[in-house]
N, C-alpha and C. Protein backbone atom coordinates (compact mmCIF):
# COMPACT_ATOMS: atom_id res chain seq x y z
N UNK A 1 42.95 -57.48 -34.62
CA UNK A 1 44.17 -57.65 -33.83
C UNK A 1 45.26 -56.86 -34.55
N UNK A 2 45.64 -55.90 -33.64
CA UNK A 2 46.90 -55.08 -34.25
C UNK A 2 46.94 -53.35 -34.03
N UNK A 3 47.94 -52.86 -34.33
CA UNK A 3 47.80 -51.25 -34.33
C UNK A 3 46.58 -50.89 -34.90
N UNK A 4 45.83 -49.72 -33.99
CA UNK A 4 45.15 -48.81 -34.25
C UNK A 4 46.15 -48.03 -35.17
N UNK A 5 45.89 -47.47 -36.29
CA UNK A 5 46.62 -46.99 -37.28
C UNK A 5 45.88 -46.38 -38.30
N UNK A 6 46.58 -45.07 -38.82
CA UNK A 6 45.64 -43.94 -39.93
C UNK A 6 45.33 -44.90 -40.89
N UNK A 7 45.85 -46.03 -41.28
CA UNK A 7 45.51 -46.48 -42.33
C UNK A 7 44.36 -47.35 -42.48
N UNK A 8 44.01 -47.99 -41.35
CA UNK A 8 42.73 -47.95 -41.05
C UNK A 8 41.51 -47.19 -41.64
N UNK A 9 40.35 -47.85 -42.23
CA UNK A 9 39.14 -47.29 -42.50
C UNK A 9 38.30 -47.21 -41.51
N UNK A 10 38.94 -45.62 -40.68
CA UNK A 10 37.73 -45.34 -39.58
C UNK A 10 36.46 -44.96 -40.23
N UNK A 11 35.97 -44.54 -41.14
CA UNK A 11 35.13 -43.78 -41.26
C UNK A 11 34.36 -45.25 -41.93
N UNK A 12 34.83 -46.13 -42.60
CA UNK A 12 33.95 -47.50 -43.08
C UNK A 12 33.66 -48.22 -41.54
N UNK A 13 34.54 -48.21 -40.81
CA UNK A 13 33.75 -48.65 -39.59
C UNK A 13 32.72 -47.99 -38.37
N UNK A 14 33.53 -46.67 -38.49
CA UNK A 14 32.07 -46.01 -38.01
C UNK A 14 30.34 -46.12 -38.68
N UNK A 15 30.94 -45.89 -40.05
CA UNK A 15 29.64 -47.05 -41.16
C UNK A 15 29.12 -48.01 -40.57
N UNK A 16 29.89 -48.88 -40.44
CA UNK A 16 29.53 -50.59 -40.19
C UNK A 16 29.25 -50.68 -38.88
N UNK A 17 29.44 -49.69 -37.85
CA UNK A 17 29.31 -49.93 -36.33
C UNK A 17 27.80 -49.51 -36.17
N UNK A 18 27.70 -48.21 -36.72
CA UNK A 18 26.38 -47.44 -36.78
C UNK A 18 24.81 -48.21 -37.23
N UNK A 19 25.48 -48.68 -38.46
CA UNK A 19 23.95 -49.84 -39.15
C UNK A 19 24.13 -50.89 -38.68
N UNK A 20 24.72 -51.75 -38.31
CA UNK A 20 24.77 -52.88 -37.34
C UNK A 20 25.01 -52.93 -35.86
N UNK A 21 24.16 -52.14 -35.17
CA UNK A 21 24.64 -52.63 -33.78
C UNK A 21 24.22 -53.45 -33.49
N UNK A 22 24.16 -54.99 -33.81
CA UNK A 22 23.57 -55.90 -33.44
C UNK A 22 25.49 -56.85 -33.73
N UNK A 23 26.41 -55.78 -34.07
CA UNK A 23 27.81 -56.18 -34.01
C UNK A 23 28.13 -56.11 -33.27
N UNK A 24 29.95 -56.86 -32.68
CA UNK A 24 30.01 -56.13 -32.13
C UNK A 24 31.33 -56.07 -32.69
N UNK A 25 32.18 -54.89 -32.75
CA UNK A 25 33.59 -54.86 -33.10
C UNK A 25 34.78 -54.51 -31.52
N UNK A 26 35.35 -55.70 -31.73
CA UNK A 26 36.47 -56.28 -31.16
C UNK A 26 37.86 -55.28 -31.46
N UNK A 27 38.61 -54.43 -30.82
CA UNK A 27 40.14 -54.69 -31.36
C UNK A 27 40.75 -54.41 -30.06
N UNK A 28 42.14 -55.38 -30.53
CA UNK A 28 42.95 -55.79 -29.71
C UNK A 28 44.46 -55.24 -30.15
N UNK A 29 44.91 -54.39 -29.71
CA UNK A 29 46.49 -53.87 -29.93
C UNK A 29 47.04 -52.28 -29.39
N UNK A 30 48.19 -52.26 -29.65
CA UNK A 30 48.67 -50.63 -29.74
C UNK A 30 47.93 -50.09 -30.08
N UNK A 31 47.64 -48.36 -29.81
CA UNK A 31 46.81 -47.42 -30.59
C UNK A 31 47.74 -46.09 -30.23
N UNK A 32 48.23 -45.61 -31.37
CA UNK A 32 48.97 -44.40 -31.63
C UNK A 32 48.40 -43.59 -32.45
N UNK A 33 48.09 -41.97 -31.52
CA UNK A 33 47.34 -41.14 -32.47
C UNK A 33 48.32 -39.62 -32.71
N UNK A 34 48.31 -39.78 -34.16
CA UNK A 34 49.38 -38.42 -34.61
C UNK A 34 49.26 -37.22 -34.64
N UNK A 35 49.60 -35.88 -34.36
CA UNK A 35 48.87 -35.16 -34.82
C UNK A 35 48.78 -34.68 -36.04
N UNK A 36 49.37 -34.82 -37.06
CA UNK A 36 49.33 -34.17 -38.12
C UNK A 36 48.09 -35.34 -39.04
N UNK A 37 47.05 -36.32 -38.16
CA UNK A 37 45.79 -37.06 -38.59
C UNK A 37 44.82 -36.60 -37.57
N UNK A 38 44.44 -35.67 -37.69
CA UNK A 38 43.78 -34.67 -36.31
C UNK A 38 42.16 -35.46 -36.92
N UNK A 39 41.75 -35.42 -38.60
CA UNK A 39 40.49 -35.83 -38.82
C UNK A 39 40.56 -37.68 -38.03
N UNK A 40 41.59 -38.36 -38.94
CA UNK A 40 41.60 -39.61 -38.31
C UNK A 40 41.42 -39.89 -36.98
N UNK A 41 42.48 -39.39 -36.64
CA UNK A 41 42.20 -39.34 -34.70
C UNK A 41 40.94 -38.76 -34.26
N UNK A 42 39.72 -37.77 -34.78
CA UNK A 42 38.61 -37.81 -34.44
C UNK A 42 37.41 -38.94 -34.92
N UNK A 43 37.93 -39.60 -36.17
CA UNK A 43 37.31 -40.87 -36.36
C UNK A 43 37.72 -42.22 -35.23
N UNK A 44 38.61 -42.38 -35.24
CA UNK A 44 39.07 -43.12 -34.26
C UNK A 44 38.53 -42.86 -32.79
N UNK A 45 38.35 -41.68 -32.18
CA UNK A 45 37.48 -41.13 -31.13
C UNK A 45 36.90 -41.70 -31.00
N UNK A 46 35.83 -41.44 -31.86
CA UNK A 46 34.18 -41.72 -32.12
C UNK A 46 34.07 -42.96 -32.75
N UNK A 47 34.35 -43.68 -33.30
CA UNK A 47 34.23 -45.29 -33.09
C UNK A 47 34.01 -45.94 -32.12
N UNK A 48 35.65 -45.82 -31.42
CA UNK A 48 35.49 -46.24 -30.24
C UNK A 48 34.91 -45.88 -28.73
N UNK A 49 33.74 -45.06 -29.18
CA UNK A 49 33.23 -44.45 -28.56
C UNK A 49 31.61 -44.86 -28.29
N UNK A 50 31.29 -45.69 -29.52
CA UNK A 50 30.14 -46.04 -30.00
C UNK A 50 30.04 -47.65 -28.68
N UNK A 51 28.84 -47.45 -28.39
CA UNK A 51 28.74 -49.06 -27.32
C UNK A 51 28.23 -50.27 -28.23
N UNK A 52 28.78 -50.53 -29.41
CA UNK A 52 29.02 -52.20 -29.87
C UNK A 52 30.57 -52.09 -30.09
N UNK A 53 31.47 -50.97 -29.78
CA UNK A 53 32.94 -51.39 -30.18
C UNK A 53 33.39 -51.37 -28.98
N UNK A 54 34.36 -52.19 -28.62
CA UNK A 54 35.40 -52.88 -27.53
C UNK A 54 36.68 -52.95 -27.97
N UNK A 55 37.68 -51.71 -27.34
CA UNK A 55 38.76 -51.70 -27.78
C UNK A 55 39.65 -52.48 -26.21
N UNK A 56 40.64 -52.99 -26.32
CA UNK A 56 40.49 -54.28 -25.51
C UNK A 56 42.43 -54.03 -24.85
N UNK A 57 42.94 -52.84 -25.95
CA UNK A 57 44.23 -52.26 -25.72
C UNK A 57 45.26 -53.33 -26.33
N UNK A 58 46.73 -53.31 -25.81
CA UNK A 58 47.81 -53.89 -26.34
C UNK A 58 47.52 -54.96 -25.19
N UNK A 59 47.76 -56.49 -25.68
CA UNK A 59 48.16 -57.85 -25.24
C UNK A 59 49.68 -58.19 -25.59
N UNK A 60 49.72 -59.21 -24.59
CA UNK A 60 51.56 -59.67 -24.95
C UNK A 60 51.03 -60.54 -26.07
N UNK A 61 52.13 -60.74 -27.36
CA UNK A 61 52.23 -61.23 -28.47
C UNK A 61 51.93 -62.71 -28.24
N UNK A 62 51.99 -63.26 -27.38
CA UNK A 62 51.87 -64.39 -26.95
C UNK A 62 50.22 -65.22 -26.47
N UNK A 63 49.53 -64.24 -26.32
CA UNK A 63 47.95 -63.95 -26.06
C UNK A 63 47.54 -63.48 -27.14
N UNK A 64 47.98 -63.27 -28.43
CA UNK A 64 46.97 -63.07 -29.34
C UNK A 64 46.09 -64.05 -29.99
N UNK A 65 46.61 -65.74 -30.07
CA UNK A 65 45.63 -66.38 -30.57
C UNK A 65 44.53 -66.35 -30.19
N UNK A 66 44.67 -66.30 -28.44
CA UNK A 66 43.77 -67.13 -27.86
C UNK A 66 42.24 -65.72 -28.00
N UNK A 67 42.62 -64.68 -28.57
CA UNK A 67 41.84 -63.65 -29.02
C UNK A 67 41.26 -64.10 -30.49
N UNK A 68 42.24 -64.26 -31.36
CA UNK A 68 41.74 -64.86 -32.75
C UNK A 68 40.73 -65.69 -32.53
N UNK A 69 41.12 -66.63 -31.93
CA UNK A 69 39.78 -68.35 -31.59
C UNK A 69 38.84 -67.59 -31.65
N UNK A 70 38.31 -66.78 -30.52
CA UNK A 70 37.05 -66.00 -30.46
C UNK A 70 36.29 -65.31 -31.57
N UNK A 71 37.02 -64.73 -32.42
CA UNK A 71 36.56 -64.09 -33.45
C UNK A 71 35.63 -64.66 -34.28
N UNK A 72 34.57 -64.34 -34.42
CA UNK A 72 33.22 -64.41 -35.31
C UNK A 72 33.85 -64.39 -36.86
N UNK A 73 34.64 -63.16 -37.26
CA UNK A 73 34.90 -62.54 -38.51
C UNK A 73 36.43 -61.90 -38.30
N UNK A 74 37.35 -62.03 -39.09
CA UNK A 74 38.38 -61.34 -38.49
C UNK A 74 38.56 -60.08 -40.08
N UNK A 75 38.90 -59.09 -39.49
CA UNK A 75 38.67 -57.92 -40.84
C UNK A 75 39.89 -57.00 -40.86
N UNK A 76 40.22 -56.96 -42.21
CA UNK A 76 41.48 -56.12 -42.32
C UNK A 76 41.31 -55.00 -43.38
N UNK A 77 40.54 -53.72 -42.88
CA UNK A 77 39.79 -52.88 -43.04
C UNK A 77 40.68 -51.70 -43.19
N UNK A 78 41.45 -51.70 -44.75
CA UNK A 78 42.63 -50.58 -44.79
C UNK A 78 42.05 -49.69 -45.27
N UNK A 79 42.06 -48.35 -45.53
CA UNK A 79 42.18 -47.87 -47.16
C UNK A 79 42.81 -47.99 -47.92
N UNK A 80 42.24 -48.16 -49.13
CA UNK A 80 42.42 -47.85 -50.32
C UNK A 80 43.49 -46.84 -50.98
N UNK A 81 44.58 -46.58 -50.65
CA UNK A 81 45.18 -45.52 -51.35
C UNK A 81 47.08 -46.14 -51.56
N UNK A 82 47.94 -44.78 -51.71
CA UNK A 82 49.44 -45.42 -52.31
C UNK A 82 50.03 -46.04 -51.37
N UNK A 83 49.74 -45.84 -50.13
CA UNK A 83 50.90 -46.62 -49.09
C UNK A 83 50.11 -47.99 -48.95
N UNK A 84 48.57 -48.37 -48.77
CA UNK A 84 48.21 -49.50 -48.57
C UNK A 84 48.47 -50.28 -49.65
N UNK A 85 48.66 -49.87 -51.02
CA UNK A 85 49.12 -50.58 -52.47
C UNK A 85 50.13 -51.84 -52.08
N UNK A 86 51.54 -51.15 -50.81
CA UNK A 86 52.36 -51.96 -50.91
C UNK A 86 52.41 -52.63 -49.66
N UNK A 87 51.70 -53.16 -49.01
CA UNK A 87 52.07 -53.20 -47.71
C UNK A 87 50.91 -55.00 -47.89
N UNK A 88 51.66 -55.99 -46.77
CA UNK A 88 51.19 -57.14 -46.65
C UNK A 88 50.91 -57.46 -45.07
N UNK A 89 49.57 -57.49 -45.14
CA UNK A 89 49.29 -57.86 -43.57
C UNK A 89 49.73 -59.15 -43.36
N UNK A 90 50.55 -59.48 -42.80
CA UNK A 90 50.93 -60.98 -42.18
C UNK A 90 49.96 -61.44 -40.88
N UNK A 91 48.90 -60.71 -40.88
CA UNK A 91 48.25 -61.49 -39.64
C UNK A 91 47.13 -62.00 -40.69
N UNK A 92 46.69 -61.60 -41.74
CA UNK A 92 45.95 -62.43 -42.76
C UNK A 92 46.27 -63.86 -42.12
N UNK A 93 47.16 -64.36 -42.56
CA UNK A 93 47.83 -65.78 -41.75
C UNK A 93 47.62 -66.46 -40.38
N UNK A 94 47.54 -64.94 -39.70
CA UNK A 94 47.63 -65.44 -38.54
C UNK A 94 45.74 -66.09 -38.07
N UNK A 95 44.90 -65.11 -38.89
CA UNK A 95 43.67 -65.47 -39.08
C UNK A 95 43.35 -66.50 -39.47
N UNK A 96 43.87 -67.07 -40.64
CA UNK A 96 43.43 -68.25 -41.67
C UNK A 96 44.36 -69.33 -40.47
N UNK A 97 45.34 -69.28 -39.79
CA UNK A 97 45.42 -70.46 -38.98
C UNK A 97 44.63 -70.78 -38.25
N UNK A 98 44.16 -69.90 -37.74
CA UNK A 98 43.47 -70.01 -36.59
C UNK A 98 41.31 -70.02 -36.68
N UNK A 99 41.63 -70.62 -38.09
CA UNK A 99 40.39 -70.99 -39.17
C UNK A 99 39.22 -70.03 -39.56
N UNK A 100 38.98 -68.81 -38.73
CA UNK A 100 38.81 -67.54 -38.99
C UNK A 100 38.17 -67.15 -40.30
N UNK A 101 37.16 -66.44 -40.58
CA UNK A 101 36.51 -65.94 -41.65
C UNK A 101 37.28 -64.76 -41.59
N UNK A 102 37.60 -64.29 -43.56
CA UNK A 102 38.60 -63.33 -43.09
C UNK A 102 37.21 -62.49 -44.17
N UNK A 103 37.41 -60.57 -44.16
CA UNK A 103 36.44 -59.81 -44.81
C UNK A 103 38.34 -58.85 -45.24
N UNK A 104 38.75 -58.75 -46.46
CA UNK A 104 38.94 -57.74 -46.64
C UNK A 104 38.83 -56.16 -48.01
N UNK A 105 39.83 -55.50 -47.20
CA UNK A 105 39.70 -54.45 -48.26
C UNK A 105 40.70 -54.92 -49.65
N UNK A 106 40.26 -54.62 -50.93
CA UNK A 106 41.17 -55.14 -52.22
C UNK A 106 42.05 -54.44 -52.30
N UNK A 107 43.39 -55.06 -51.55
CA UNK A 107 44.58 -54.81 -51.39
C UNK A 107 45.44 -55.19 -52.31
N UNK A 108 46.07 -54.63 -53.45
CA UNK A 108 46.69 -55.64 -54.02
C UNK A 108 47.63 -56.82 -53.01
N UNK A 109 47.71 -56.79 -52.08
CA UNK A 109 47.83 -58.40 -51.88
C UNK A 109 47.07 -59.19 -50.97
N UNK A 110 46.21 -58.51 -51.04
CA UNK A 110 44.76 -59.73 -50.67
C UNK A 110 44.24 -60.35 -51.93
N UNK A 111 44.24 -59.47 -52.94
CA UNK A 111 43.93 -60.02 -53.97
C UNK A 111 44.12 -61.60 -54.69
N UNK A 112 45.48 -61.96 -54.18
CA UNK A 112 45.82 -63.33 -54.11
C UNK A 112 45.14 -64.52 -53.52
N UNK A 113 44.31 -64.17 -52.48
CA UNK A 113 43.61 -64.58 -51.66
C UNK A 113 41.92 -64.74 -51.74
N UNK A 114 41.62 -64.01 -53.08
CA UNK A 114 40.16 -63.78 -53.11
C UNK A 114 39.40 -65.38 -53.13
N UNK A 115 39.75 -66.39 -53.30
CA UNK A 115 38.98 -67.45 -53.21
C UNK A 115 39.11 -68.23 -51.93
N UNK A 116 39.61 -67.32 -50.69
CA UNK A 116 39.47 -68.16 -49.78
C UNK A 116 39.15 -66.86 -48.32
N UNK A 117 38.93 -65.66 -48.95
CA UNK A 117 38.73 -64.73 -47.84
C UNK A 117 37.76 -63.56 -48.95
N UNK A 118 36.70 -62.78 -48.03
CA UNK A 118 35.81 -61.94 -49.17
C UNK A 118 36.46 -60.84 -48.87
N UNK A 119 36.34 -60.10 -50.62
CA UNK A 119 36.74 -58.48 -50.16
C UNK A 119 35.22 -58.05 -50.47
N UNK A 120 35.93 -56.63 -49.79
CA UNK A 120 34.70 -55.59 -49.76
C UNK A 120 35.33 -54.29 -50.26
N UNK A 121 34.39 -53.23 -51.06
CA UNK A 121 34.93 -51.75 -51.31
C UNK A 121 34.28 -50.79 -50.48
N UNK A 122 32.98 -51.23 -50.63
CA UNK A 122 31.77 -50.06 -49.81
C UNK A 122 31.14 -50.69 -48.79
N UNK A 123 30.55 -49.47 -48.31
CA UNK A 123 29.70 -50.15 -46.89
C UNK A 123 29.07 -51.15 -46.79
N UNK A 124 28.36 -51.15 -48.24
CA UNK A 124 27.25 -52.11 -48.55
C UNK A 124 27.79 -53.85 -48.71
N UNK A 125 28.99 -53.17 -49.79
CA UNK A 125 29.61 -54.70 -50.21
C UNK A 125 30.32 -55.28 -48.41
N UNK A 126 30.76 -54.46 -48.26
CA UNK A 126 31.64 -54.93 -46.37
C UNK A 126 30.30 -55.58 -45.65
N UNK A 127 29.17 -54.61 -45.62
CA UNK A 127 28.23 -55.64 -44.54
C UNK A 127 27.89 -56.93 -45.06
N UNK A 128 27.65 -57.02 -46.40
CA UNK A 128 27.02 -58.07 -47.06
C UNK A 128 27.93 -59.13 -47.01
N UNK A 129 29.29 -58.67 -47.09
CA UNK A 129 30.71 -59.77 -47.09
C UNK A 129 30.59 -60.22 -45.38
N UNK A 130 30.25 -59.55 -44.67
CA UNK A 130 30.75 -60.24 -43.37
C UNK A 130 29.46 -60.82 -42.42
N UNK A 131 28.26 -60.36 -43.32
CA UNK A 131 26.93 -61.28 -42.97
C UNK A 131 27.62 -62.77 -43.37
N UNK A 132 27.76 -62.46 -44.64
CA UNK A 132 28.48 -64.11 -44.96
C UNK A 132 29.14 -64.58 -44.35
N UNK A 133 30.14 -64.15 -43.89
CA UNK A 133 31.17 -64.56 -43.25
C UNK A 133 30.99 -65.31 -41.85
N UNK A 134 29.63 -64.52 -41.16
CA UNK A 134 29.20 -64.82 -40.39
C UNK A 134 28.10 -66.42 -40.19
N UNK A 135 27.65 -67.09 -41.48
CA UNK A 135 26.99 -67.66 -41.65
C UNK A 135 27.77 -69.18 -41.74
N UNK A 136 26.68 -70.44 -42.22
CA UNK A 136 26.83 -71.63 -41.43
C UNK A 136 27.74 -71.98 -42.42
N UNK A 137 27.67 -71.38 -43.41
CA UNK A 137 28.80 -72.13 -44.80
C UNK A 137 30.11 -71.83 -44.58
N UNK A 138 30.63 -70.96 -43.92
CA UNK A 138 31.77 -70.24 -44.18
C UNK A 138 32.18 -70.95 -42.45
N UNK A 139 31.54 -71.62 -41.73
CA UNK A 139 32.08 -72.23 -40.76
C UNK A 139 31.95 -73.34 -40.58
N UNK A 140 31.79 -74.18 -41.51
CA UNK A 140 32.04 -76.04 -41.43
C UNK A 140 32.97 -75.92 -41.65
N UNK A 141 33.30 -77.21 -40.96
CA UNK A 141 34.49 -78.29 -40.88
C UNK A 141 35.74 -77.94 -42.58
N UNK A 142 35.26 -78.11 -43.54
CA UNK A 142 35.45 -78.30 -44.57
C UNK A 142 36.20 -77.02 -44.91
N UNK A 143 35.72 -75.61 -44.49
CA UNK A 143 35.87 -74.54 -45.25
C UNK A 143 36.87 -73.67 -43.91
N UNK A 144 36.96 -74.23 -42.71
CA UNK A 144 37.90 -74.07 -41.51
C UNK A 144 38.74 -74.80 -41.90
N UNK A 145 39.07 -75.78 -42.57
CA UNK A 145 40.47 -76.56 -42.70
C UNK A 145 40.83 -75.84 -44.10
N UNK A 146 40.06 -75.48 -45.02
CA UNK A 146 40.57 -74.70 -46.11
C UNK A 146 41.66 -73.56 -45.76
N UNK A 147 40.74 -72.74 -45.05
CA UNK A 147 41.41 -71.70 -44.59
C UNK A 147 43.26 -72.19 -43.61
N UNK A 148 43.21 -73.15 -42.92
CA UNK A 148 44.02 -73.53 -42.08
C UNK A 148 44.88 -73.95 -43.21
N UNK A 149 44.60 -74.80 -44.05
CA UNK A 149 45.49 -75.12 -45.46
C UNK A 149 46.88 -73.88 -46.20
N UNK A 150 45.55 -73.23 -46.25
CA UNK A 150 46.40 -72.27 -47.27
C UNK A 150 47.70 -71.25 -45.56
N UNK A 151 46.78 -70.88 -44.70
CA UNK A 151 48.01 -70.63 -43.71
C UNK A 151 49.10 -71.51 -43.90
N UNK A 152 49.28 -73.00 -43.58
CA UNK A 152 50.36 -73.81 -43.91
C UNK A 152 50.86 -73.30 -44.92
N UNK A 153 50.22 -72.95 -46.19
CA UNK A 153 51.17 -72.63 -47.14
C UNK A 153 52.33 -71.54 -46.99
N UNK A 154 51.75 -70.66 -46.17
CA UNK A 154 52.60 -69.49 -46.17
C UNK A 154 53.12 -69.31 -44.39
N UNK A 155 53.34 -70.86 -43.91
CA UNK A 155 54.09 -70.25 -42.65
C UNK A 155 55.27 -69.95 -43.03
N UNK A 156 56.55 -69.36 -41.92
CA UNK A 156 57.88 -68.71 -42.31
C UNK A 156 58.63 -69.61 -42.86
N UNK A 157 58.31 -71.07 -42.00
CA UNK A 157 59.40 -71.88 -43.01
C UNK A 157 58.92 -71.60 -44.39
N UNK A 158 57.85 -72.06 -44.84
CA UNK A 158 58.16 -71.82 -46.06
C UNK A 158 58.16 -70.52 -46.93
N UNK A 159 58.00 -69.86 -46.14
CA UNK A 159 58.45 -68.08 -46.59
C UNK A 159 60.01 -68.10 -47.03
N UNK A 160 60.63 -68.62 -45.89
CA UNK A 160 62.06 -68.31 -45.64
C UNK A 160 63.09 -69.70 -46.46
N UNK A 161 62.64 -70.18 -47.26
CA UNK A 161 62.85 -71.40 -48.26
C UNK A 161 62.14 -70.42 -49.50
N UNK A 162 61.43 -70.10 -49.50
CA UNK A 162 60.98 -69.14 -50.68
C UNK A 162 62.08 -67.69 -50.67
N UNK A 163 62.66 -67.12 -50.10
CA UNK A 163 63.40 -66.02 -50.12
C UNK A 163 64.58 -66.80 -50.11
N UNK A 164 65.34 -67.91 -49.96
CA UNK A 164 66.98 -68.63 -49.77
C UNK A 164 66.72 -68.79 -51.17
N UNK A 165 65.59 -69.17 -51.76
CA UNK A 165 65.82 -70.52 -53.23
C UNK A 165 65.91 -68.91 -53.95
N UNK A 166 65.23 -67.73 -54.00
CA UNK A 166 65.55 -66.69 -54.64
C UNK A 166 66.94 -66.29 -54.39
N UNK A 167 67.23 -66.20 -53.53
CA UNK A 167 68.53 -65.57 -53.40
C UNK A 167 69.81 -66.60 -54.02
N UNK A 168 69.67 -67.46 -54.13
CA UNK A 168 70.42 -68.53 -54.53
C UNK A 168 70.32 -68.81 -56.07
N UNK A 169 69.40 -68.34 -56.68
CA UNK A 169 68.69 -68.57 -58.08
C UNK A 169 69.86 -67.01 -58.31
């Protein structure tokens, strides 16, 4: 769920689409292609080009849960490089509310998160992380309210009580 975007690992999902078609990959959002990412935008092509991926376009913001519920695995599949260093997916959250197995790339700020969502670097480690993900452990009762837990931790209220008590300190 979200922009189609260069920063995206097309080429790990063309990976992951190719040896698993017994997947299927889901996305749901904007898709803006630049030209000065002429290779990206031909990865992006050909992904979504492949018949286990379903690109599903932009929904009103208001229809995205009811997309999350569905999700098998929800994956936040960046690269690796200086702009992804700083950047915080806030739909991480929106996943873990919505009790969601999350797979991601080691973001420094997923990293915070490694005991309650798997990362992956390579093809190998990504399929093997989201076989799991896919399995009976990572969807009881027990390990869906985990995930729903730690979302509470970081809804806005308490984001926005965490940025006043700084600013006030």
């Amino acid at each position: 769920i979200g922009r189609l975007k260069h920063q995206l690992d097309f080429m790990l999902l063309n990976t992951l689409a190719q040896r698993h078609r017994e997947w299927s990959f889901v996305f749901v959002g904007p898709m803006k292609l630049y030209k000065e990412y002429k290779e990206t935008n031909d990865l992006i092509e050909s992904f979504l080009s492949m018949p286990n991926v379903y690109y599903l376009g932009e929904k009103p913001i208001d229809a995205l849960p009811g997309y999350v519920q569905y999700m098998d695995v929800c994956m936040l599949c960046y690269l690796m490089n200086d702009y992804t260093k700083f950047i915080y997916p806030l739909k991480l959250h929106e996943y873990l509310a919505a009790g969601r197995p999350v797979v991601g790339a080691p973001i420094r700020s997923l990293l915070d998160f490694k005991d309650i969502i798997e990362l992956a670097r390579t093809p190998e480690e990504w399929s093997s992380a989201i076989a799991y993900a896919l399995g009976q452990k990572t969807n009881d009762p027990a390990a869906i309210e985990a995930r729903r837990a730690v979302a509470r931790e970081h809804d806005w209220d308490n984001l926005v009580m965490l940025i006043v008590r700084a600013l006030c300190e």
